[in-house]
N, C-alpha and C. Protein backbone atom coordinates (compact mmCIF):
# COMPACT_ATOMS: atom_id res chain seq x y z
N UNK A 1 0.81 -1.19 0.00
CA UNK A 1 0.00 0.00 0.00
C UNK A 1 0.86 1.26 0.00
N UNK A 2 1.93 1.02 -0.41
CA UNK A 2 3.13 2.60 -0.43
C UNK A 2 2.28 3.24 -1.63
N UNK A 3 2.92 4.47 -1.31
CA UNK A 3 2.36 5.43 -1.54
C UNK A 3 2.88 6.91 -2.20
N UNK A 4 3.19 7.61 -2.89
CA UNK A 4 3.84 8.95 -3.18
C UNK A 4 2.83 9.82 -3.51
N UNK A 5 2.48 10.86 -2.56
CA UNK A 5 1.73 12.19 -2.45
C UNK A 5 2.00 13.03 -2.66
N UNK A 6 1.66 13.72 -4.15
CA UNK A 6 1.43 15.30 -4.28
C UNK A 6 1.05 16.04 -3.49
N UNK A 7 2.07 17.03 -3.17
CA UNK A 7 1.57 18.16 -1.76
C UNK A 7 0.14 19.00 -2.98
N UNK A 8 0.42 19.66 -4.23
CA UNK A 8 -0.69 20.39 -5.12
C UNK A 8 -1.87 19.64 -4.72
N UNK A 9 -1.95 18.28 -5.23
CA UNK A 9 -3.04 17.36 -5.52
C UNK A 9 -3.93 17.90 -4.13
N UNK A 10 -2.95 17.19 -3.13
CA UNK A 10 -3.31 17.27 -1.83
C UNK A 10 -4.24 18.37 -1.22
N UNK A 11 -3.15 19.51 -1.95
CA UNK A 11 -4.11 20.89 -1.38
C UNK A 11 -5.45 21.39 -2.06
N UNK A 12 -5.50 20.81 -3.37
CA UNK A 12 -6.31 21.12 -4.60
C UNK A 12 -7.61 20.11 -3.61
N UNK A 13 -7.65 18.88 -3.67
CA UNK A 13 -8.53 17.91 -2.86
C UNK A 13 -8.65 18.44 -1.51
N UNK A 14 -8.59 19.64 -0.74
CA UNK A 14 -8.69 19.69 0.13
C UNK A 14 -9.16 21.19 0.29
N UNK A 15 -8.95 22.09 -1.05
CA UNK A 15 -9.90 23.07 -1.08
C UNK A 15 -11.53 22.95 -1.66
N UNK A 16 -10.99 21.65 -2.35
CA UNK A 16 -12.81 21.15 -3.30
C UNK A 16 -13.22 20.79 -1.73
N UNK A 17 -13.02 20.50 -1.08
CA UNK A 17 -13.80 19.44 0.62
C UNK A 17 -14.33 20.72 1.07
N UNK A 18 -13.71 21.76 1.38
CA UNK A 18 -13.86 23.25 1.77
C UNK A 18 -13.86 22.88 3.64
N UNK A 19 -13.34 21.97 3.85
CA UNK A 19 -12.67 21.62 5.25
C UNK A 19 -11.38 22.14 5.59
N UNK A 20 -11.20 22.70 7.12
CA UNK A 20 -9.32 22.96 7.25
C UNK A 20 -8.70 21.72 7.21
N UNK A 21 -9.19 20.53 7.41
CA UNK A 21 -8.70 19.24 7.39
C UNK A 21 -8.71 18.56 6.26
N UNK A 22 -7.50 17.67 5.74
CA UNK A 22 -8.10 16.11 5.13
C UNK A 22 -6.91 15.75 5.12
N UNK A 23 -7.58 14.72 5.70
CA UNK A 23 -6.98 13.26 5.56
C UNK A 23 -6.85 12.44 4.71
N UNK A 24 -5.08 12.22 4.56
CA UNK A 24 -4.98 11.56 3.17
C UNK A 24 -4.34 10.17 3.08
N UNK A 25 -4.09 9.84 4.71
CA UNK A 25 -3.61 8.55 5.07
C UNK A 25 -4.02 7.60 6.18
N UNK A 26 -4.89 6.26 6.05
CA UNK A 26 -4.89 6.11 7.59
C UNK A 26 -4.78 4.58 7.48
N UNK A 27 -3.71 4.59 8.36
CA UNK A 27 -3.55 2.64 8.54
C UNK A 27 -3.35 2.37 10.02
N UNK A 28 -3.20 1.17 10.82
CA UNK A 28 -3.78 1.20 12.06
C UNK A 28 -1.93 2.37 12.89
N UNK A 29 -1.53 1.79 12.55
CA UNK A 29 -0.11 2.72 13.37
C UNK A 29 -0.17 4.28 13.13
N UNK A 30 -0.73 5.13 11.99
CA UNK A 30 -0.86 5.72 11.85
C UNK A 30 -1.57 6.78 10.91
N UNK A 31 -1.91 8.01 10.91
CA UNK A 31 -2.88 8.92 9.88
C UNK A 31 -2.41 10.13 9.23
N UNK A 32 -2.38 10.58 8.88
CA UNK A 32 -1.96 11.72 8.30
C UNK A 32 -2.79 12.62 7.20
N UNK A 33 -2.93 13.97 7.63
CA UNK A 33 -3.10 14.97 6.89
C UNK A 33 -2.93 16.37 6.80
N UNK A 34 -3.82 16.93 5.78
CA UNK A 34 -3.03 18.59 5.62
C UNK A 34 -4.20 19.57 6.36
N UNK A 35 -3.65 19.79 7.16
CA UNK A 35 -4.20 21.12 8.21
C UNK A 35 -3.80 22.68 7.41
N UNK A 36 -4.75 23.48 7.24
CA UNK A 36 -4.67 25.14 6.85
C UNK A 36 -5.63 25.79 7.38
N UNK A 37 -4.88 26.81 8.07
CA UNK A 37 -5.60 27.47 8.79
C UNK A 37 -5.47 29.08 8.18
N UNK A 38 -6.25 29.87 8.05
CA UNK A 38 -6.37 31.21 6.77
C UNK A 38 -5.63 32.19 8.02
N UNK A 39 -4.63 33.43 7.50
CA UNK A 39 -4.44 34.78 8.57
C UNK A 39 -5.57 34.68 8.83
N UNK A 40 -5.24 35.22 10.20
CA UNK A 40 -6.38 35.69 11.30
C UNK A 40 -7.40 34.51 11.38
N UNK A 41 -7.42 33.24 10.99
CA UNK A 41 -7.99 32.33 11.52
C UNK A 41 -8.03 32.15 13.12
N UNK A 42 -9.07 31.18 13.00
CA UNK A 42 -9.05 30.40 14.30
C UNK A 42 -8.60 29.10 14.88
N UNK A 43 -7.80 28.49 15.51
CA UNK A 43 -7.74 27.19 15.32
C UNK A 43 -9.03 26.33 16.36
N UNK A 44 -9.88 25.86 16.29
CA UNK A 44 -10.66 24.94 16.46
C UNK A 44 -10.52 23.66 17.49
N UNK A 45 -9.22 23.24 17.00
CA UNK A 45 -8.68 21.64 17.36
C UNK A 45 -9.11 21.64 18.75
N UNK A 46 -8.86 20.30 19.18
CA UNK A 46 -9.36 20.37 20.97
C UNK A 46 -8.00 19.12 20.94
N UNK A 47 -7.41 18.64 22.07
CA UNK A 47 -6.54 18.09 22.05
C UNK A 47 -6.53 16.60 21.65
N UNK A 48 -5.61 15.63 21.33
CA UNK A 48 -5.90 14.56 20.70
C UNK A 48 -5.34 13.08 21.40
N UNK A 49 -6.44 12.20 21.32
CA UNK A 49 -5.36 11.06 22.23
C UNK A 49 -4.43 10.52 21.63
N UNK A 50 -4.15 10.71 20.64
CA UNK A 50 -2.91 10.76 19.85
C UNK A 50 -1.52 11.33 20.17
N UNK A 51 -0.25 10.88 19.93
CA UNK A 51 0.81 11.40 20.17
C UNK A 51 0.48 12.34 18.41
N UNK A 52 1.10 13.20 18.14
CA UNK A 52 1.30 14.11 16.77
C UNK A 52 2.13 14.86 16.73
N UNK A 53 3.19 14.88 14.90
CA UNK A 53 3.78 15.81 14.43
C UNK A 53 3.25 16.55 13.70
N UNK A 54 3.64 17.67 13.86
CA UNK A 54 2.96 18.97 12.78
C UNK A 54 4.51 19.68 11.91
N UNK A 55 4.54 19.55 10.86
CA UNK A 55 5.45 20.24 9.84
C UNK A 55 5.08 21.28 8.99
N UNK A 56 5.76 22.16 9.32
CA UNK A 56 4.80 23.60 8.79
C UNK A 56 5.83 23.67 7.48
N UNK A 57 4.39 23.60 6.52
CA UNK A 57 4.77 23.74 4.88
C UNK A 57 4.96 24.92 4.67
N UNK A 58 4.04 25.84 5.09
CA UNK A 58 4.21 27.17 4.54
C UNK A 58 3.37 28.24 5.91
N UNK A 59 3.95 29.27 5.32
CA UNK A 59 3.14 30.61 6.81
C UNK A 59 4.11 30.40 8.33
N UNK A 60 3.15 31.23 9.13
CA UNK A 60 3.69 31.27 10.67
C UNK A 60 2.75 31.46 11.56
N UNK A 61 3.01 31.40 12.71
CA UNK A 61 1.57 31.41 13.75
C UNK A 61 2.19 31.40 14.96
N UNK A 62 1.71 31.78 16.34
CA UNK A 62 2.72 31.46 16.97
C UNK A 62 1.54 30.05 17.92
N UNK A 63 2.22 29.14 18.51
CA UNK A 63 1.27 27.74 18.95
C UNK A 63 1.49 28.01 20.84
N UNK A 64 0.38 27.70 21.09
CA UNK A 64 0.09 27.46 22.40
C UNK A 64 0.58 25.94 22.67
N UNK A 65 1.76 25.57 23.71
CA UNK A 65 1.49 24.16 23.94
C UNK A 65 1.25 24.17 25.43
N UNK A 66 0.13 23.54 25.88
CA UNK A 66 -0.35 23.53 27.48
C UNK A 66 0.12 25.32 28.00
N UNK A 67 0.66 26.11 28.71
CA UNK A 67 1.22 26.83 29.11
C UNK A 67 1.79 28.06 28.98
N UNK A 68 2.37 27.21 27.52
CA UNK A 68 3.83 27.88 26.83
C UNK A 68 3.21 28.21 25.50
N UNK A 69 3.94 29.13 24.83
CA UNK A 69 3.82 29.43 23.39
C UNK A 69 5.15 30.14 22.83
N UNK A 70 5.33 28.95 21.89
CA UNK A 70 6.27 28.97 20.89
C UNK A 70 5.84 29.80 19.28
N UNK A 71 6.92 30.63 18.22
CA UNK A 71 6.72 31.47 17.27
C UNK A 71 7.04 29.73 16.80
N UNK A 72 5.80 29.61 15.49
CA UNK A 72 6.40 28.80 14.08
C UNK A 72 6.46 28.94 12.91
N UNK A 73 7.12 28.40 12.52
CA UNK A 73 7.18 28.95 10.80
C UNK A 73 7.82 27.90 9.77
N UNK A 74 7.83 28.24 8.53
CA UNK A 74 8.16 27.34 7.19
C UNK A 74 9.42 26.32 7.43
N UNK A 75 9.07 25.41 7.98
CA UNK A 75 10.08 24.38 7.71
C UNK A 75 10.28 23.90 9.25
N UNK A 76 9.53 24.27 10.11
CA UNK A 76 10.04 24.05 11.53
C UNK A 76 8.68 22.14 12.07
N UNK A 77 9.10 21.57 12.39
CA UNK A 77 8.58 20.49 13.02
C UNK A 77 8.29 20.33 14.56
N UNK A 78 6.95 20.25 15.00
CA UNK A 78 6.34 19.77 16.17
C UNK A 78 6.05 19.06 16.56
N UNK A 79 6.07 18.56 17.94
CA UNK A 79 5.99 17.25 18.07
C UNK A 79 5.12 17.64 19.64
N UNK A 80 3.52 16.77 19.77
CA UNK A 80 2.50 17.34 20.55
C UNK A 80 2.34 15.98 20.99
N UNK A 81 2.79 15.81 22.51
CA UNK A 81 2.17 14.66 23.05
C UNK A 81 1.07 14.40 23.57
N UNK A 82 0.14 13.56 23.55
CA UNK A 82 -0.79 12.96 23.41
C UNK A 82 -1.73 13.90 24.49
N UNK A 83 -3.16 14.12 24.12
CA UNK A 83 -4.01 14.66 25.06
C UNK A 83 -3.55 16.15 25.92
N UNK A 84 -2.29 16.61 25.16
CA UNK A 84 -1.81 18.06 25.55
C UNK A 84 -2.99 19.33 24.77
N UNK A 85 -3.25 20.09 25.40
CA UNK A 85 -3.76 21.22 24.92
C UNK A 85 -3.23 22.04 24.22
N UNK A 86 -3.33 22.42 22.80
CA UNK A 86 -2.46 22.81 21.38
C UNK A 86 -3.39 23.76 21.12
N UNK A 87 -3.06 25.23 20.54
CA UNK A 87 -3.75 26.21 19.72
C UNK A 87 -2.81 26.71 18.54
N UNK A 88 -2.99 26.96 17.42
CA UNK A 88 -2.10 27.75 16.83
C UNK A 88 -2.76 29.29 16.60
N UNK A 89 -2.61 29.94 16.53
CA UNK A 89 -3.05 31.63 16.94
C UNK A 89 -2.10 32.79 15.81
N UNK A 90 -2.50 34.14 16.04
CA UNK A 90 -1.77 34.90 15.34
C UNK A 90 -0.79 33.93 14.30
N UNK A 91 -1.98 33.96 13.33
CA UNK A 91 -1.50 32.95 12.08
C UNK A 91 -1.26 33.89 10.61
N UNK A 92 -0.56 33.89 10.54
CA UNK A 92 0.13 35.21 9.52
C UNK A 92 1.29 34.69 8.92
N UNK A 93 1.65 34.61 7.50
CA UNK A 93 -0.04 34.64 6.70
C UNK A 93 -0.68 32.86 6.74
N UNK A 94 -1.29 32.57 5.85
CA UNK A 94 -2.03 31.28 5.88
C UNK A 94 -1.02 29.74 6.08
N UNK A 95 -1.64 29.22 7.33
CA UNK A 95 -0.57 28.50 7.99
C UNK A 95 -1.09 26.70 7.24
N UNK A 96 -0.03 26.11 6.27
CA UNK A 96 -0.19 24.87 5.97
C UNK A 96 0.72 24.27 6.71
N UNK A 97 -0.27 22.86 7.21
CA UNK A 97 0.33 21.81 7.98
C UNK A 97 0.09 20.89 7.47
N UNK A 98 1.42 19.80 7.65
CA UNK A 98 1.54 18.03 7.26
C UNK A 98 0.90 17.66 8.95
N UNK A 99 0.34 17.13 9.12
CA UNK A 99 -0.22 16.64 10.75
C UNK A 99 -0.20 14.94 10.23
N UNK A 100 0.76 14.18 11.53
CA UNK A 100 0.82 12.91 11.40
C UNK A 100 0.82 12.87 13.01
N UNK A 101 -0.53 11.64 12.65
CA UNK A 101 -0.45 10.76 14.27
C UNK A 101 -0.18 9.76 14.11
N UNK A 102 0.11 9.14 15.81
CA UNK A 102 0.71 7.74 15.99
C UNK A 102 -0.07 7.47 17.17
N UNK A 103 -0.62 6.52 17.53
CA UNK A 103 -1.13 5.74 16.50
C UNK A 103 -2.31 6.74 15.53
N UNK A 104 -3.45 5.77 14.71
CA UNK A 104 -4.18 6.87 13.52
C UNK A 104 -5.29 8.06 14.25
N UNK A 105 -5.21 9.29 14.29
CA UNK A 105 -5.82 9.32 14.60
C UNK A 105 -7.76 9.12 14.92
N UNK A 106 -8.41 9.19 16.18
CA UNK A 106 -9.93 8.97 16.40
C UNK A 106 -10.48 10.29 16.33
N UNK A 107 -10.23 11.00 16.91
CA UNK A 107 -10.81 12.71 17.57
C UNK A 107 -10.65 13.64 15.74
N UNK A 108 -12.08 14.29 16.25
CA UNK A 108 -11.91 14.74 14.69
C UNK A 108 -11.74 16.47 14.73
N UNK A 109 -10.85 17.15 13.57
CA UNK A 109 -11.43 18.36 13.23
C UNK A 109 -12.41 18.94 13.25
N UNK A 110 -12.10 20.16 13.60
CA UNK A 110 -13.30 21.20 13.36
C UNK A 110 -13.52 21.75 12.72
């Protein structure tokens, strides 16, 4: 079941959905998809029982993790352990994410 994914395709199939989410992978170890969130968005998410990486394709935002808040941006990788409380915020300009859980994720987008 390997696989090679167009990031275009990806984003093109995921503006026809008109969802910030889709999911373009899910097998039992793990899921994956492309998160975009528009400037001045909102992020939605609620936390996940999932462990998750987030790889920021493009934009910046700065992310709430539990407490703390970290600046992110184009090319930087996150790593959100499981059932932690996550926001991404002051999102400038339009923030694309690769989001992979382990195991797939259950808990859905908003």
């Amino acid at each position: 079941m390997s696989e090679v994914f167009d990031l275009n395709n990806l984003l093109a199939k995921r503006d026809q959905g008109g969802r910030s989410y889709l999911e373009f992978l899910r097998v039992p170890a793990m899921s994956a998809g492309i998160y975009i969130l528009p400037a001045g968005g909102t992020d939605l998410q609620r936390p996940h029982e999932q462990d998750e990486i987030y790889y920021v394709v493009a934009g910046a935002a700065k992310l709430r993790l539990g407490s703390s808040e970290k600046k992110v941006a184009k090319g930087d990788v996150i790593f959100v352990e499981a059932n932690l409380e996550h926001r991404f915020f002051d999102i400038e300009p339009e923030l694309i994410l690769l989001v992979v859980f382990a195991p797939a994720e259950e808990s859905a987008y908003t």
